[in-house]
Protein backbone atom coordinates (compact mmCIF):
# COMPACT_ATOMS: atom_id res chain seq x y z
CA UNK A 1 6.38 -11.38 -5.58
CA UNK A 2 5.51 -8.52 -7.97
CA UNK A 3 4.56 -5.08 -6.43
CA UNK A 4 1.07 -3.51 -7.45
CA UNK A 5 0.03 0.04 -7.94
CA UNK A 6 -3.76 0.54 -7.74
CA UNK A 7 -6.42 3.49 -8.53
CA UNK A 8 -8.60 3.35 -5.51
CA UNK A 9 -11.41 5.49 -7.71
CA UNK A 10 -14.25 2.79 -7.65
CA UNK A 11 -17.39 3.96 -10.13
CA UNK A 12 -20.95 4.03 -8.95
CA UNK A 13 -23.27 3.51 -11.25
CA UNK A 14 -24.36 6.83 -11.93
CA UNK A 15 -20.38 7.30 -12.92
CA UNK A 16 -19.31 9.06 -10.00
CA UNK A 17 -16.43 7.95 -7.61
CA UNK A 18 -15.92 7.25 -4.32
CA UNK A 19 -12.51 7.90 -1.87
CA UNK A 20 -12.09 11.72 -3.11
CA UNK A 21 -10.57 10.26 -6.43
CA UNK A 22 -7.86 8.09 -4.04
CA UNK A 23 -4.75 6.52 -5.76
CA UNK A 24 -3.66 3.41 -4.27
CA UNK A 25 0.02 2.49 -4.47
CA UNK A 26 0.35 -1.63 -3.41
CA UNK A 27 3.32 -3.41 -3.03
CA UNK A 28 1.92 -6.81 -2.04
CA UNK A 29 -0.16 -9.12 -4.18
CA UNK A 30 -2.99 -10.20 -1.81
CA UNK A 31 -4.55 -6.38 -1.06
CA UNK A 32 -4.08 -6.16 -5.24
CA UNK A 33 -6.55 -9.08 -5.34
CA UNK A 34 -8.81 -7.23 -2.83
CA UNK A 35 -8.90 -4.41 -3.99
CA UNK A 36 -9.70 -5.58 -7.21
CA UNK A 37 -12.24 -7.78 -6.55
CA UNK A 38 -13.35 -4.95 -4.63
CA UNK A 39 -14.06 -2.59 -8.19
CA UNK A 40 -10.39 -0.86 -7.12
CA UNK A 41 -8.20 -0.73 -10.72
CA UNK A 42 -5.12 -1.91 -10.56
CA UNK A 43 -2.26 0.92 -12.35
CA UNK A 44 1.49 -0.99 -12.04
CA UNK A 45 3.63 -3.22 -10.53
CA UNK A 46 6.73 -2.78 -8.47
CA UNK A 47 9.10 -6.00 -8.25
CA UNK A 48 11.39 -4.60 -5.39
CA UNK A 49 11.65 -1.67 -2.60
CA UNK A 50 13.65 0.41 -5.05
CA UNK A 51 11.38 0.40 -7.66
CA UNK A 52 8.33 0.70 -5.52
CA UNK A 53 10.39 3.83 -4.72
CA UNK A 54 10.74 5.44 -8.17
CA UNK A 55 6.80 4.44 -9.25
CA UNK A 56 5.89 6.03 -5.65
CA UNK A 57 8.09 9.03 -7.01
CA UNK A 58 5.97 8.87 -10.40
CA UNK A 59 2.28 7.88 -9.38
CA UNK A 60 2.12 10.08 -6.15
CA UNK A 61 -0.60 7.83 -5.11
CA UNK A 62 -2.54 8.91 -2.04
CA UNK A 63 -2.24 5.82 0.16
CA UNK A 64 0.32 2.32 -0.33
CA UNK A 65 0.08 -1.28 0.67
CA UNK A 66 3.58 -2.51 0.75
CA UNK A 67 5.11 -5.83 1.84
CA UNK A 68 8.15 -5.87 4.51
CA UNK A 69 9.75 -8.46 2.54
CA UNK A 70 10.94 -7.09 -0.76
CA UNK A 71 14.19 -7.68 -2.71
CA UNK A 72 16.76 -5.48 -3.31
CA UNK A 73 15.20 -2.95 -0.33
CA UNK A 74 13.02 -4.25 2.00
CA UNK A 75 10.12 -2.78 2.74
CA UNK A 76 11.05 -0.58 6.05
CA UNK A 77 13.56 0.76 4.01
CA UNK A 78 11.63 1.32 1.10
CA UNK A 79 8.96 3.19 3.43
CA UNK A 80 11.84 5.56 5.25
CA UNK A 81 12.73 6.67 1.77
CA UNK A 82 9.38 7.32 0.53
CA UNK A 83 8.68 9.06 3.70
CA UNK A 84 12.12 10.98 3.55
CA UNK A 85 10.52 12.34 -0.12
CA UNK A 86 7.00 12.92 1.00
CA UNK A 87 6.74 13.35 4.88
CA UNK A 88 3.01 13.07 4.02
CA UNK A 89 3.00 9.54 2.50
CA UNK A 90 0.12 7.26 4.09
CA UNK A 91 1.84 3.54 4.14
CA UNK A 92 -0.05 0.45 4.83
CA UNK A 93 2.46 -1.85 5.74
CA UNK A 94 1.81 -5.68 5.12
CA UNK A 95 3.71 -8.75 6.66
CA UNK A 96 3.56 -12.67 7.64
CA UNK A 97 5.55 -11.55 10.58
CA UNK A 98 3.59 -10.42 13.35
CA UNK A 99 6.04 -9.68 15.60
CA UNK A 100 5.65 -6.80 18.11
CA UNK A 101 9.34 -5.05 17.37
CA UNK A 102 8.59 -5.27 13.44
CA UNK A 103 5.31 -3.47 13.49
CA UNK A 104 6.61 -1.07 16.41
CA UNK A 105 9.66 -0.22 13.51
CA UNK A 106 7.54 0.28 11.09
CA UNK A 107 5.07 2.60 12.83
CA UNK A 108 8.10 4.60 14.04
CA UNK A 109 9.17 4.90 10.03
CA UNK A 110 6.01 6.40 9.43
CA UNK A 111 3.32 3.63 9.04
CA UNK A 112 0.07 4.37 9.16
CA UNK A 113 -1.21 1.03 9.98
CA UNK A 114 -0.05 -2.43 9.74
CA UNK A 115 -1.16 -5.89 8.53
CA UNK A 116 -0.92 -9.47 9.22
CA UNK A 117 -0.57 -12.24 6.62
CA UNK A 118 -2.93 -13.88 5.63
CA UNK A 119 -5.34 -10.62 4.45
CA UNK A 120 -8.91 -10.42 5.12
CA UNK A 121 -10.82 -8.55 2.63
CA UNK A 122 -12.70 -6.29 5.17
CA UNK A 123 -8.94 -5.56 7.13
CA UNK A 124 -7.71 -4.33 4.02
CA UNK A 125 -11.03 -2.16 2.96
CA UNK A 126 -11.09 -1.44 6.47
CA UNK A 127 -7.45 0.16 5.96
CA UNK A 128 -8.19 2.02 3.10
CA UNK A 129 -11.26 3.98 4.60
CA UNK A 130 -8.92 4.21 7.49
CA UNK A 131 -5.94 5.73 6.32
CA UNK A 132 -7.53 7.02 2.96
């Protein structure tokens, strides 16, 4: 499943934005969808945890979605590395699995908050105010 990288600046109509200018880093397709549909634009993909790496490394975005189940790197490890980088990363981290130890490891990796397959559109708007 291809990786996302989203702007979270949405535009009023008087042309200002909202979220302090946000960048939003996702590396899941459902919150891409969301936050699309949501007037969020969409910047770049990421196809695996090591390249969700390097664009995290390029972008600096101010908060990520990202999937546990990546190739290459999942996304645990992907998230200790980014975190290793940038101690002051805010990671969303978005599964199918909703087991207790997997959401437990990735809070202790630095998680800000965790989701649950399938999305809801307010859970992940509710994440970005949240963690944003």
């Amino acid at each position: 499943m291809p990786s996302t990288i989203a702007n979270l600046n949405r535009r009023c109509n008087n042309g200002q934005t909202h979220l302090n200018h946000r960048r939003c880093a996702v590396y899941a397709r459902d919150p891409k969808n969301i936050l699309t549909q949501n007037g969020f634009e969409v910047v770049g993909e990421a196809s695996n945890g090591r390249e969700a790496i390097e664009l995290y490394e390029q972008l600096q975005p101010d908060l990520v979605f990202m999937d546990i189940t990546m190739p290459e790197m999942d996304g645990l490890e992907a998230l200790k590395a980014i975190r290793a980088k940038d101690p002051n990363a805010k990671v969303v981290m978005c599964t199918a699995m909703g087991q207790k130890q997997i959401v437990l490891d990735a809070i202790q990796a630095g998680a800000k908050d965790f989701i649950v397959k399938p999305f809801q559109p307010d859970r992940i708007l509710e994440a970005v105010h949240k963690v944003a």
